[in-house]
N, C-alpha and C. Protein backbone atom coordinates (compact mmCIF):
# COMPACT_ATOMS: atom_id res chain seq x y z
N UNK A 1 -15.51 10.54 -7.12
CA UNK A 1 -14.12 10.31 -6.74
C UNK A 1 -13.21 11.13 -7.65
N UNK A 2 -12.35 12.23 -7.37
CA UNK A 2 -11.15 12.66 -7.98
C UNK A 2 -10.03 12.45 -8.18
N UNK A 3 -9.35 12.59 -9.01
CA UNK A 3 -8.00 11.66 -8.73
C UNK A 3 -6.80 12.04 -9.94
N UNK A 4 -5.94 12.79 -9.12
CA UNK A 4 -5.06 13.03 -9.39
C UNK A 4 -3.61 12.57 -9.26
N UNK A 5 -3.01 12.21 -10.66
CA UNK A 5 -2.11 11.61 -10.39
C UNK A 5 -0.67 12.56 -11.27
N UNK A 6 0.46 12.04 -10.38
CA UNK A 6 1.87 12.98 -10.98
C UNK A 6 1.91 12.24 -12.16
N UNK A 7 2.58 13.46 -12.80
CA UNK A 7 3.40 13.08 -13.95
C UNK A 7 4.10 12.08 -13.89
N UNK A 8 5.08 11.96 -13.64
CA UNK A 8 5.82 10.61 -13.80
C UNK A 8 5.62 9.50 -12.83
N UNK A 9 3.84 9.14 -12.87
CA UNK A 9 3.25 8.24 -12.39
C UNK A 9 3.41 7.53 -10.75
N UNK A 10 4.09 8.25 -10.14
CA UNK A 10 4.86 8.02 -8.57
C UNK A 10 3.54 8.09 -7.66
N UNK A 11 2.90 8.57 -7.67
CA UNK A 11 2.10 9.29 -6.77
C UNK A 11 0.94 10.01 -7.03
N UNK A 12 -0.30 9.66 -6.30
CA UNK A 12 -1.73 10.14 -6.92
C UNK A 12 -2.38 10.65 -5.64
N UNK A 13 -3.43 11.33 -5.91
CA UNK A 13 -4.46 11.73 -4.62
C UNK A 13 -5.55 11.68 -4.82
N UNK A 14 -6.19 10.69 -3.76
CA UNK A 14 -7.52 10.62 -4.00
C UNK A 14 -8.39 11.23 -3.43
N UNK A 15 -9.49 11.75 -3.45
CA UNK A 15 -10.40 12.57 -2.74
C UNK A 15 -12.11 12.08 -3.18
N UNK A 16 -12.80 12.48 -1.91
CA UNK A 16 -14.18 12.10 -2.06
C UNK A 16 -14.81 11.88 -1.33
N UNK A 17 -16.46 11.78 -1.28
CA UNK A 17 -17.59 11.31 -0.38
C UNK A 17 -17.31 10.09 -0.08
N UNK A 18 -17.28 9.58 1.07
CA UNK A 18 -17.47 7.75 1.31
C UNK A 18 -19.04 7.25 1.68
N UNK A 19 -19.59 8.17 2.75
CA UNK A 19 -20.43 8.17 3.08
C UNK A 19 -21.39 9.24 3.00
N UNK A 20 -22.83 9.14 2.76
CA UNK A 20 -23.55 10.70 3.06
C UNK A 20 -24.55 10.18 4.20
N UNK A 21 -24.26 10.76 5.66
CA UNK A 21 -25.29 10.36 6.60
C UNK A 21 -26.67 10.48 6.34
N UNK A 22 -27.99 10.20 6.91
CA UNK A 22 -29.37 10.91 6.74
C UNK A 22 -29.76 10.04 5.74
N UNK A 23 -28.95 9.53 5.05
CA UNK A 23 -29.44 9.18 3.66
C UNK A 23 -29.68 7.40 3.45
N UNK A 24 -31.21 6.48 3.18
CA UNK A 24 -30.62 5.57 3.50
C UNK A 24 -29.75 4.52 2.10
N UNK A 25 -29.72 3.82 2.52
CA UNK A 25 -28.61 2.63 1.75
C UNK A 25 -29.55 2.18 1.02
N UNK A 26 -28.80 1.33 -0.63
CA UNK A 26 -29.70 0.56 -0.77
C UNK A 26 -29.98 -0.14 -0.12
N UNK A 27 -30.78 -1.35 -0.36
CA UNK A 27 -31.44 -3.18 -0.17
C UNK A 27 -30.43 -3.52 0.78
N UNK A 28 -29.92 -3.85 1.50
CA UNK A 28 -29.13 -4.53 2.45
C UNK A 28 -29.94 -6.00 3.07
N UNK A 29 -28.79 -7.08 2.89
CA UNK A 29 -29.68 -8.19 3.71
C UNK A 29 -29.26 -8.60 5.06
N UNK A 30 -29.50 -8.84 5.94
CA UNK A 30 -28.66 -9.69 7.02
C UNK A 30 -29.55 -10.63 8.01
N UNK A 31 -28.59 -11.00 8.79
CA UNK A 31 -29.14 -12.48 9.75
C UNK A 31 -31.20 -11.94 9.98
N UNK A 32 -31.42 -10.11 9.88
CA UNK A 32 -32.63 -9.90 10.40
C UNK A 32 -33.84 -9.90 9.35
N UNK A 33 -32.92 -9.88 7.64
CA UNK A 33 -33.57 -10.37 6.76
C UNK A 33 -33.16 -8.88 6.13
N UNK A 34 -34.24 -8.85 4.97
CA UNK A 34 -33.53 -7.57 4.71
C UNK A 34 -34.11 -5.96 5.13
N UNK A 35 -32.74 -5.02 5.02
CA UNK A 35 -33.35 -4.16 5.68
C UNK A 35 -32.40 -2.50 4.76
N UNK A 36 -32.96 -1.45 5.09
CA UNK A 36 -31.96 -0.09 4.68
C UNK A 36 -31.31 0.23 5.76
N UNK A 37 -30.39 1.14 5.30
CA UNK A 37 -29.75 1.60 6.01
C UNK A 37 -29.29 3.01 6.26
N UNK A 38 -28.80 3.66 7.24
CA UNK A 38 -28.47 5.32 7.23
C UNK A 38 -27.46 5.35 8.46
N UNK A 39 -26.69 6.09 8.24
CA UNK A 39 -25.64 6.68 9.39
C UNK A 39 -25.73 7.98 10.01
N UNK A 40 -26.39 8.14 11.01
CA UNK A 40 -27.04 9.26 11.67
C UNK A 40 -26.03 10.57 11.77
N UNK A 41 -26.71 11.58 11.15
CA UNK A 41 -25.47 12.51 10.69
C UNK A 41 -24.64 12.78 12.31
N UNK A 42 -23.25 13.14 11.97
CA UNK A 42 -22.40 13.39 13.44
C UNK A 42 -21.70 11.71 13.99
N UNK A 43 -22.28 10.61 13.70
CA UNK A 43 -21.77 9.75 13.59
C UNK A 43 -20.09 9.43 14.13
N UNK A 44 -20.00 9.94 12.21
CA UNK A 44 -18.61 9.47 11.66
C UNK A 44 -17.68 10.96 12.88
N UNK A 45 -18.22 11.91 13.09
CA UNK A 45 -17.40 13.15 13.57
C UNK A 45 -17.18 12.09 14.85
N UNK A 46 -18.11 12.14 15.78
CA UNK A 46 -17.89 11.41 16.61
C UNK A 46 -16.37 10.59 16.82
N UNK A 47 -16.97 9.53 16.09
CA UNK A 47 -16.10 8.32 15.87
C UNK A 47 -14.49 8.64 15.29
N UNK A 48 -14.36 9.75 15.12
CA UNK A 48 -12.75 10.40 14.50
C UNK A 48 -12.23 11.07 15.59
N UNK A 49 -13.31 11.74 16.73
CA UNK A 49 -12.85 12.79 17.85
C UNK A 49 -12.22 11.37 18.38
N UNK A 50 -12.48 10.00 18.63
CA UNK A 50 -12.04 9.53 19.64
C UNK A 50 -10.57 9.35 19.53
N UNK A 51 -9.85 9.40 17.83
CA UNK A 51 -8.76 9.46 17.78
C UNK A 51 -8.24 7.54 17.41
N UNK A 52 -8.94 7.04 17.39
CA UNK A 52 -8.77 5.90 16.82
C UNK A 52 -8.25 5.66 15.32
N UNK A 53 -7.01 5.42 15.11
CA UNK A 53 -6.47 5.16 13.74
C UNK A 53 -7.58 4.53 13.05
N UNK A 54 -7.73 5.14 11.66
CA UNK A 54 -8.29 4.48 10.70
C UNK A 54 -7.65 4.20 9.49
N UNK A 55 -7.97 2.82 9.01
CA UNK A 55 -6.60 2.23 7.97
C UNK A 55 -7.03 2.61 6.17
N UNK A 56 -5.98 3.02 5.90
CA UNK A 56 -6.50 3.25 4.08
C UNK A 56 -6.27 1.81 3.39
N UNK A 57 -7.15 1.15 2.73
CA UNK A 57 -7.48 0.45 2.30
C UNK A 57 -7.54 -0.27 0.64
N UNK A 58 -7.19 -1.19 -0.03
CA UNK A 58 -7.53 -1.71 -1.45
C UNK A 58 -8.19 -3.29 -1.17
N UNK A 59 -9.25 -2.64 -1.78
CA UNK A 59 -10.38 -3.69 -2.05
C UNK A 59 -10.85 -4.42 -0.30
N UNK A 60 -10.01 -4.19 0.78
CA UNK A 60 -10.63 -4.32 2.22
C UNK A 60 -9.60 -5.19 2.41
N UNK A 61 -8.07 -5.41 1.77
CA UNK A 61 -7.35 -6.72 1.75
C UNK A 61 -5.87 -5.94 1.83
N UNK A 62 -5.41 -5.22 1.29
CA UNK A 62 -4.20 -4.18 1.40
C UNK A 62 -4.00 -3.21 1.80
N UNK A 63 -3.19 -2.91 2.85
CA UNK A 63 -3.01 -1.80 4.03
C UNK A 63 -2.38 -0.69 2.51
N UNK A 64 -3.08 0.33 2.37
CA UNK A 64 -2.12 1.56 1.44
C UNK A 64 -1.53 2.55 2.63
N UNK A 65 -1.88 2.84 3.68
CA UNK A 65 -2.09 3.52 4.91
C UNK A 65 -3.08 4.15 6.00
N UNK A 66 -2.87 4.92 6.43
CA UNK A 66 -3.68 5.12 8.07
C UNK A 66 -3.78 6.66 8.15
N UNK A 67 -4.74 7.06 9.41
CA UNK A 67 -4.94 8.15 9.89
C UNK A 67 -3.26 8.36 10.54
N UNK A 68 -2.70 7.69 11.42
CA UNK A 68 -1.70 7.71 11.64
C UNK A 68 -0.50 8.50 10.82
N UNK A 69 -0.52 8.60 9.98
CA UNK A 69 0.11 9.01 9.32
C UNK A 69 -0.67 10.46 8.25
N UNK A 70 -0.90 11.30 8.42
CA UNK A 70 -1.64 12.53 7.74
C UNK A 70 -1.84 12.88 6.44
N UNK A 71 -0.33 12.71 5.96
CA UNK A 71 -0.34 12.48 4.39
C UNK A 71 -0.60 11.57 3.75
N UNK A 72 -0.99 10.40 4.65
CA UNK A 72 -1.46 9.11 3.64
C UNK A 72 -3.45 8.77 3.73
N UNK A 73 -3.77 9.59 4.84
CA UNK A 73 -5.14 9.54 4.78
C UNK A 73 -5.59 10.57 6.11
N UNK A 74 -6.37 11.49 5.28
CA UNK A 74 -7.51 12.87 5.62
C UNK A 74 -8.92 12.23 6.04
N UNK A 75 -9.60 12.30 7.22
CA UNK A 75 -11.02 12.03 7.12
C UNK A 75 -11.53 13.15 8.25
N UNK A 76 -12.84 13.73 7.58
CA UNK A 76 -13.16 14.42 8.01
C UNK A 76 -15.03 14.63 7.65
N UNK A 77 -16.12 14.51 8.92
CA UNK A 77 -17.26 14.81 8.40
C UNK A 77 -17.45 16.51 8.40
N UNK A 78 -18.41 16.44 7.05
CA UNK A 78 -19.05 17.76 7.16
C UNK A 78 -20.46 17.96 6.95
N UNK A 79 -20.78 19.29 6.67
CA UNK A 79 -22.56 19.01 6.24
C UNK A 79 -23.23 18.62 5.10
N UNK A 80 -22.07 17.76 4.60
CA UNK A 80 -22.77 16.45 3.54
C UNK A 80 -22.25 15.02 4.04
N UNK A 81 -21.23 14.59 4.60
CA UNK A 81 -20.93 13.36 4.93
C UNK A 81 -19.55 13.40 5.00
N UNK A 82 -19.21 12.29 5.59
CA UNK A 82 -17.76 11.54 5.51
C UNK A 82 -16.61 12.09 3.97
N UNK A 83 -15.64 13.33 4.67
CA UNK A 83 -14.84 12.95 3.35
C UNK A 83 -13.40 12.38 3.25
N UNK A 84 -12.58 11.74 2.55
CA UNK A 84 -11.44 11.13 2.61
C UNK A 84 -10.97 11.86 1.36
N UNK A 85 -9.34 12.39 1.97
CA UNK A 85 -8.60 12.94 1.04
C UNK A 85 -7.30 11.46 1.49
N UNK A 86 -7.16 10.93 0.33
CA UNK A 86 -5.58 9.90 0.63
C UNK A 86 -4.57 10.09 -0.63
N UNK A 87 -3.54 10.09 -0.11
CA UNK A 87 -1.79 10.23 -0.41
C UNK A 87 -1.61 8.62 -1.03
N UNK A 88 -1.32 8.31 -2.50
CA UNK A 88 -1.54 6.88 -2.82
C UNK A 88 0.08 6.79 -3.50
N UNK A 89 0.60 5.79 -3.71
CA UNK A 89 1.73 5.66 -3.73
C UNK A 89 2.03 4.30 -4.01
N UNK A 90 1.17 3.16 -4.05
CA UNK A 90 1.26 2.07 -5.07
C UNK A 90 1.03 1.57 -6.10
N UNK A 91 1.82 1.05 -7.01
CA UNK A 91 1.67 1.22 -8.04
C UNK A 91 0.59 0.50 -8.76
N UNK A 92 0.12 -0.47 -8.10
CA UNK A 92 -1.03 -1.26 -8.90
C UNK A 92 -2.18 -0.40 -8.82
N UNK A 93 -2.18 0.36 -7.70
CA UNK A 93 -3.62 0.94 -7.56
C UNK A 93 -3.61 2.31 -8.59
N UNK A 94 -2.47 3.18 -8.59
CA UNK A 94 -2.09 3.73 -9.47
C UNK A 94 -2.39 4.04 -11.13
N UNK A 95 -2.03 2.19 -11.41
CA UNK A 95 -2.15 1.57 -13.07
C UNK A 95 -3.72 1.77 -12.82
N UNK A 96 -4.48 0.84 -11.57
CA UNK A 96 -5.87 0.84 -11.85
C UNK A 96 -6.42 2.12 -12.17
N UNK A 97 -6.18 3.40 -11.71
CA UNK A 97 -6.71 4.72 -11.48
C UNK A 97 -6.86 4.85 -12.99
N UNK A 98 -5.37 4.91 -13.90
CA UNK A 98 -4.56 5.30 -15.31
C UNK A 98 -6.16 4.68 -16.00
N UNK A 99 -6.01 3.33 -15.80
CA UNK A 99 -7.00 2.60 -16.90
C UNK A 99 -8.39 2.68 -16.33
N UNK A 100 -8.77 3.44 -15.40
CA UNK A 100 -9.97 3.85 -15.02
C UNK A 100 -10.81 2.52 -14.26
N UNK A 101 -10.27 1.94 -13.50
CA UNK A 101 -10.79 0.83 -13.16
C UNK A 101 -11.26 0.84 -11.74
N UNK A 102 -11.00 2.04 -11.20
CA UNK A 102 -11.16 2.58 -9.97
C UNK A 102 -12.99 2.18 -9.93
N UNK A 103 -13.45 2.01 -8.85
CA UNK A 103 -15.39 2.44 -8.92
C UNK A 103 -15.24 3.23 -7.60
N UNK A 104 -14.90 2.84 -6.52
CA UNK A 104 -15.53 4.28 -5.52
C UNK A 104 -14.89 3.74 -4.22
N UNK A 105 -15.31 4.20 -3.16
CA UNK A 105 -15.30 3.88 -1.80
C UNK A 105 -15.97 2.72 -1.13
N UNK A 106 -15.78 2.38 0.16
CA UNK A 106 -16.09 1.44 0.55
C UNK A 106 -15.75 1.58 2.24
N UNK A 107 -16.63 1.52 3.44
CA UNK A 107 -15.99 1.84 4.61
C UNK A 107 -16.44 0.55 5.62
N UNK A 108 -15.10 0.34 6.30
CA UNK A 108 -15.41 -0.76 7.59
C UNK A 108 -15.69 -0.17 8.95
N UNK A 109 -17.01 -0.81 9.36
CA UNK A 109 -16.91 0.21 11.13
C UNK A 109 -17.92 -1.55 11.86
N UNK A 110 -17.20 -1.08 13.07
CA UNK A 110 -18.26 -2.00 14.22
C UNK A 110 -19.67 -1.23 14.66
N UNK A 111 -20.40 -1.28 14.50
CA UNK A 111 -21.63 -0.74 14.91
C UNK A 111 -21.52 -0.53 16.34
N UNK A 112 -21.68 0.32 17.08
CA UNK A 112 -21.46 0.60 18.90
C UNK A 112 -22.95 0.57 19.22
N UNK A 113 -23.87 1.56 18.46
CA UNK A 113 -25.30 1.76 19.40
C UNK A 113 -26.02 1.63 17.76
N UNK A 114 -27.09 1.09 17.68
CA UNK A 114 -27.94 1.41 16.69
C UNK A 114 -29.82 0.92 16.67
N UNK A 115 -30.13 1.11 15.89
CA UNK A 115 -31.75 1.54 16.43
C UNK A 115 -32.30 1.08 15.27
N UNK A 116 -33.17 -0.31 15.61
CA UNK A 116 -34.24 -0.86 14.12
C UNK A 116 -35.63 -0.52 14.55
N UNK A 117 -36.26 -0.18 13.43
CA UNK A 117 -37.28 0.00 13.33
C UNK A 117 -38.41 -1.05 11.93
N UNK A 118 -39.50 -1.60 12.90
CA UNK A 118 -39.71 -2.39 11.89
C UNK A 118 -40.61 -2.22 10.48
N UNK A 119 -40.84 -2.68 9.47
CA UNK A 119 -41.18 -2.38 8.24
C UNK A 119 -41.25 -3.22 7.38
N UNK A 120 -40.92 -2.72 5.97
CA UNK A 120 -40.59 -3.52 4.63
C UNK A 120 -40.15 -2.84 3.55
N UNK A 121 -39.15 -2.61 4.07
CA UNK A 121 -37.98 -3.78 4.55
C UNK A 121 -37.69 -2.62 6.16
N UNK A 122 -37.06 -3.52 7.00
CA UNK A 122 -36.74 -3.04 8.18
C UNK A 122 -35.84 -1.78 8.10
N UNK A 123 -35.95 -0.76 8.97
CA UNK A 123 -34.82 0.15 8.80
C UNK A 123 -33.97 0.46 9.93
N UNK A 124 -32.45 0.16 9.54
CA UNK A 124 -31.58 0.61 10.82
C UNK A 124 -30.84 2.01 10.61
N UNK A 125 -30.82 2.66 12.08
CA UNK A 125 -30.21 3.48 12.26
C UNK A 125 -28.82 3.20 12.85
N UNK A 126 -27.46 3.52 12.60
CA UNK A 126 -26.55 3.61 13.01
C UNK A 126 -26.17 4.91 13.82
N UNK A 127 -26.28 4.60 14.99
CA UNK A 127 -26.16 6.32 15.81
C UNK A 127 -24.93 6.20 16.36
N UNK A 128 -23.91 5.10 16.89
CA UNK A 128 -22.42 5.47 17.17
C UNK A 128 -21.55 4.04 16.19
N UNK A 129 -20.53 4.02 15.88
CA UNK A 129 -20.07 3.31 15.33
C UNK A 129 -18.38 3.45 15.76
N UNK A 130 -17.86 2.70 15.34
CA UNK A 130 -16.03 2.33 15.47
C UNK A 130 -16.02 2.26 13.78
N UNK A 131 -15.00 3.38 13.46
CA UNK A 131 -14.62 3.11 11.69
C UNK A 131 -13.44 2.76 11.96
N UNK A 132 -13.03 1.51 11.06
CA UNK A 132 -12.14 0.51 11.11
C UNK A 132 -11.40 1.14 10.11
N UNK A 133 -11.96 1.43 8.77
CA UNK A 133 -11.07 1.72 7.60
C UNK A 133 -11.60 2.36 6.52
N UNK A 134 -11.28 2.93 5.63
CA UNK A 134 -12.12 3.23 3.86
C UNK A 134 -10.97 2.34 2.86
N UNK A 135 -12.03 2.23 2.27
CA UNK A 135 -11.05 1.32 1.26
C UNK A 135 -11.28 1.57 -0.28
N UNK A 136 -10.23 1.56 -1.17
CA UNK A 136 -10.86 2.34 -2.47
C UNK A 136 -10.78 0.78 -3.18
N UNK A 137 -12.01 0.94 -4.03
CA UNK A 137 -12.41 -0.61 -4.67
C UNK A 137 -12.25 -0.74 -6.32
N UNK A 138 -11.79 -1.72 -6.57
CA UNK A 138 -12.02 -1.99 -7.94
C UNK A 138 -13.33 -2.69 -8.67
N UNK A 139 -13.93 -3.18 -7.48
CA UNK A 139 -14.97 -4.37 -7.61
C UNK A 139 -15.93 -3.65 -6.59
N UNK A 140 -17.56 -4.18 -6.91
CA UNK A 140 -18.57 -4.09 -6.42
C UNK A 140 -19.38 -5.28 -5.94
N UNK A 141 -18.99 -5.18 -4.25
CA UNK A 141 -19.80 -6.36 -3.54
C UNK A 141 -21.34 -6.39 -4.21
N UNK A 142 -21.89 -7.24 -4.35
CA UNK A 142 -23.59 -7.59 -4.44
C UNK A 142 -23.58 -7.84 -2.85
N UNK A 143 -23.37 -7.96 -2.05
CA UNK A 143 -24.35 -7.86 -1.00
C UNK A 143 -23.36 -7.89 0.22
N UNK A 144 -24.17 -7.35 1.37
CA UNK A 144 -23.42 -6.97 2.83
C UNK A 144 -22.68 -7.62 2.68
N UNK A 145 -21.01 -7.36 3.52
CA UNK A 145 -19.88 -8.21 4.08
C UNK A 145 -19.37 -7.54 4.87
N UNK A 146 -19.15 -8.97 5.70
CA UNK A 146 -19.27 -8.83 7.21
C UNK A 146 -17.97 -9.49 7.73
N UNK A 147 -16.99 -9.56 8.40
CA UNK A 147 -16.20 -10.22 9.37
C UNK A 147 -16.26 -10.73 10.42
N UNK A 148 -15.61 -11.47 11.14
CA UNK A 148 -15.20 -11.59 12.81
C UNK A 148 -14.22 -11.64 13.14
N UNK A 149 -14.18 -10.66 14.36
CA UNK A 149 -12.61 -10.40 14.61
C UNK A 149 -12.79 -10.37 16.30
N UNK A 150 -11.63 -11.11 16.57
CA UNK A 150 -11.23 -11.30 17.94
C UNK A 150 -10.35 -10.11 18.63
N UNK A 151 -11.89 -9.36 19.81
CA UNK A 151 -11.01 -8.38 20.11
C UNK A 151 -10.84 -8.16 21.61
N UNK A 152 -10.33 -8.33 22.87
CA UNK A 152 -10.51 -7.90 24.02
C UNK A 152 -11.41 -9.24 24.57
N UNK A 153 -11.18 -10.44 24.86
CA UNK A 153 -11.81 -12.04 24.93
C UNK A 153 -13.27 -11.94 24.57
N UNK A 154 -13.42 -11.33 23.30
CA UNK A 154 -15.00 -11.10 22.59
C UNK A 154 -14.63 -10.98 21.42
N UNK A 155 -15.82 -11.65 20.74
CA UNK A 155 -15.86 -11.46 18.91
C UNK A 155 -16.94 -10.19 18.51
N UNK A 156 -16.23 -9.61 17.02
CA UNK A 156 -17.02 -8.67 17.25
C UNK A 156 -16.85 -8.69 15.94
N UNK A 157 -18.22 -8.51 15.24
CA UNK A 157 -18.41 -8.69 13.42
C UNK A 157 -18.13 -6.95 12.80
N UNK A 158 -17.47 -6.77 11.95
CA UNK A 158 -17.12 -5.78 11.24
C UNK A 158 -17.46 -6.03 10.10
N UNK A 159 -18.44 -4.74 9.67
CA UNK A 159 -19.70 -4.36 8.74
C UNK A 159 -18.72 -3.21 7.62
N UNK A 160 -19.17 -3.70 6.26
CA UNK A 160 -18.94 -3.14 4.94
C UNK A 160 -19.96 -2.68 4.46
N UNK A 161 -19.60 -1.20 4.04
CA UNK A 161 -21.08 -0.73 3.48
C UNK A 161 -19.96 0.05 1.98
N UNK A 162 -20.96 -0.51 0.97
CA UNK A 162 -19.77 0.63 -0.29
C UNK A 162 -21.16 1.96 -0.40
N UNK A 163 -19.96 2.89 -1.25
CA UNK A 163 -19.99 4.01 -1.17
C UNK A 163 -21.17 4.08 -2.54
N UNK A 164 -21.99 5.16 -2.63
CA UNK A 164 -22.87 5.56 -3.92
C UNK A 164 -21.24 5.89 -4.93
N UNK A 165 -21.38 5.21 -5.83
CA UNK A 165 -20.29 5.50 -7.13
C UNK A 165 -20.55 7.12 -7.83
N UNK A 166 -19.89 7.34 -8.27
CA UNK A 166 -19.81 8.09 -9.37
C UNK A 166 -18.48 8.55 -10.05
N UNK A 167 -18.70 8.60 -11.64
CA UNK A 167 -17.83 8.64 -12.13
C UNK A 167 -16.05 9.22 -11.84
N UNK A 168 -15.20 8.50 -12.40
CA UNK A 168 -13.53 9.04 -11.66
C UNK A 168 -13.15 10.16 -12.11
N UNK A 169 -12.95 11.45 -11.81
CA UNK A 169 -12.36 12.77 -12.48
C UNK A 169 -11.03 12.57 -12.05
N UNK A 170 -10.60 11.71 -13.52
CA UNK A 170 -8.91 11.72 -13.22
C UNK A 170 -7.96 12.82 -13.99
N UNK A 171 -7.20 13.36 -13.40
CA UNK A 171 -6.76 14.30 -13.88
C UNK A 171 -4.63 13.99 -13.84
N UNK A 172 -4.08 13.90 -14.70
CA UNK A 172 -2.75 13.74 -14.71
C UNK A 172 -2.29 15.21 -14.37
N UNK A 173 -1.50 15.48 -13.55
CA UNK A 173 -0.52 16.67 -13.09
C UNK A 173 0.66 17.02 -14.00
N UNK A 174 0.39 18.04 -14.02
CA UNK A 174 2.49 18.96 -14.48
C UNK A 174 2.48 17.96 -16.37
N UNK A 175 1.44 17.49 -16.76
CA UNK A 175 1.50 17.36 -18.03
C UNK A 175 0.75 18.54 -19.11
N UNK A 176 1.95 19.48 -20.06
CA UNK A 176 0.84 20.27 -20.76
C UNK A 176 0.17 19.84 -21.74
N UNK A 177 -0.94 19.90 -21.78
CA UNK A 177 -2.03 19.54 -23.17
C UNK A 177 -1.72 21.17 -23.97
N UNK A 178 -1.11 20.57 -25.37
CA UNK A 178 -1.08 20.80 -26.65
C UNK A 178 -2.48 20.81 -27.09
N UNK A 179 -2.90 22.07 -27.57
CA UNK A 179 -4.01 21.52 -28.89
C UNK A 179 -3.63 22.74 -29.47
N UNK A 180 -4.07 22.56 -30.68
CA UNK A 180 -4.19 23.64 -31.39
C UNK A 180 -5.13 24.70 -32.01
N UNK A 181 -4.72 26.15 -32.04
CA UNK A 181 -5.24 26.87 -31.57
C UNK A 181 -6.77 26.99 -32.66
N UNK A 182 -7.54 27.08 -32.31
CA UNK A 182 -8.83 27.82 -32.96
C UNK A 182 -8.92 29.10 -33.75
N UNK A 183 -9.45 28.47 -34.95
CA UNK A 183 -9.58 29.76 -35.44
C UNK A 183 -10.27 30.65 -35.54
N UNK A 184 -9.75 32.24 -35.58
CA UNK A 184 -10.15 33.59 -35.16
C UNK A 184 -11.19 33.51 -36.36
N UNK A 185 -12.43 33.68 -35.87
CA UNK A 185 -13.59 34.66 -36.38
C UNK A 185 -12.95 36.27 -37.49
N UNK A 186 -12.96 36.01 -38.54
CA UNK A 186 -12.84 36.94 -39.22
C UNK A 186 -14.08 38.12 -39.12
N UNK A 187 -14.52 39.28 -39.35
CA UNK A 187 -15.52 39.68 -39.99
C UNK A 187 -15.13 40.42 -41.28
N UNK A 188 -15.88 40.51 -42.28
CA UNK A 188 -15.58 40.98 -43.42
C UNK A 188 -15.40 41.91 -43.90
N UNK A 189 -16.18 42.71 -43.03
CA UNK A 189 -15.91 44.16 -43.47
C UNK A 189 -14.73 44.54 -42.58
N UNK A 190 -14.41 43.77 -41.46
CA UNK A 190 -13.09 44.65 -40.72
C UNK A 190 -12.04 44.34 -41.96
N UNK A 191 -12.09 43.02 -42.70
CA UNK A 191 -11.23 42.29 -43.70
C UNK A 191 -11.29 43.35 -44.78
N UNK A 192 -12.27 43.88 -45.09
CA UNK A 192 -12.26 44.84 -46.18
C UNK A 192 -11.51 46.25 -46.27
N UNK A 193 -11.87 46.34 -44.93
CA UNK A 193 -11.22 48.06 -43.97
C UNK A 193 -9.57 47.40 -44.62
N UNK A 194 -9.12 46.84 -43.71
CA UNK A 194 -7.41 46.69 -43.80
C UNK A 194 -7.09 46.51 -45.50
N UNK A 195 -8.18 45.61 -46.66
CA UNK A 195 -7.19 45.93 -47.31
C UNK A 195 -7.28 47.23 -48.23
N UNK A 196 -8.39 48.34 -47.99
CA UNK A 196 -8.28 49.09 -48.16
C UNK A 196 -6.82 50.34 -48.02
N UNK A 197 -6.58 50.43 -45.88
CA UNK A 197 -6.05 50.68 -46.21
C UNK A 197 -4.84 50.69 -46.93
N UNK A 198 -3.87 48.98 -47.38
CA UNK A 198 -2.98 48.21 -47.60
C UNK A 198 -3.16 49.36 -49.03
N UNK A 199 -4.27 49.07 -49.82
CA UNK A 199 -4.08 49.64 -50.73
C UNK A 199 -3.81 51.48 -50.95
N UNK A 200 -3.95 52.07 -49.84
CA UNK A 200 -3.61 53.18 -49.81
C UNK A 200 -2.42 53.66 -49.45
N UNK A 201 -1.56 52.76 -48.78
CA UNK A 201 0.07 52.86 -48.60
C UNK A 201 0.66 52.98 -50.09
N UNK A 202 0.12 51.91 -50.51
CA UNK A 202 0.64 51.14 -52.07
C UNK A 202 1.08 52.44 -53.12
N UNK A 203 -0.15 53.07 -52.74
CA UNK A 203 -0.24 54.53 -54.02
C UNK A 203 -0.21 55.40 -53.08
């Protein structure tokens, strides 16, 4: 996760992997017991052509913003996975970034078509999905979470999968870092040359 924030603390940008398709999940448990998981690459492209707003997210509980809006959230797959560039602009999430409290991504989708195969542990394929949202987290679920949401006179459970972490490259903007300068490598004999000639002006 990268993350850049202005100088006078107003405004930050976040960028990063949410998802990498092909690849599976850890341990996951659910009603089928437990099982891995993977998001069949093309997926997420899919699921963005249809043009369905997707909501930017804190912790899966605070709207920050939407696809709807361009500058507040970028998603786009490529030939590594799902990436989200978002426009952040509140201040708590902000402070969290400052004090590094950020951990990673986190994405909501309804599963549309998907494909188990059995094992140990079982493995599902996700081949079409509905992405509901990404959400940037402070906290790390221990295990699947799931919703129900009333949509069209049908319930329909909406699935949380978090993102592989890795460390925050936070970077503050338009501030200059001061250090001071290093010192020049003398060599001795160039040191010797000059005061030679010094001494030949002299006389």
């Amino acid at each position: 996760m990268k993350v850049e924030i202005r100088a006078d603390k107003s405004r930050m940008t976040i960028e990063g992997y949410v998802n990498v398709p092909g690849r599976n999940s850890r341990l996951l448990r659910g009603p089928r017991g437990p099982f891995v998981e993977q998001i069949v690459p093309g997926a997420f492209a899919r699921a963005l052509q249809r043009g369905d707003p997707v909501g930017l997210m804190f912790n899966h509980v605070r709207a920050l913003g939407s696809t709807d809006v361009p500058d507040e959230l970028q998603l786009h797959e490529d030939n590594i996975g799902l990436y989200a560039r978002a426009e952040v602009t509140d201040p708590q999430v902000i402070d969290e970034a400052l004090n590094k409290r950020l951990r990673g991504w986190s994405f909501g989708f309804i599963p549309l078509q998907d494909r188990w195969e059995d094992g140990e542990p079982q493995h599902r394929s996700i081949e079409e999905l509905e992405l509901r949202e990404v959400s940037i987290l402070t906290k790390t679920p221990a295990y699947i979470a799931t919703s129900i949401e009333a949509r069209a006179d049908e319930e329909v459970t909406v699935e949380f999968r978090v993102a592989d972490f890795e460390d925050d490259d936070i970077t503050v903007l338009d501030e200059e870092k001061r250090e001071d300068p290093e010192p020049t490598a003398v060599n001795p004999l160039e040191l010797k040359k000059k005061q030679l000639e010094l001494e030949k002006v002299r006389f």
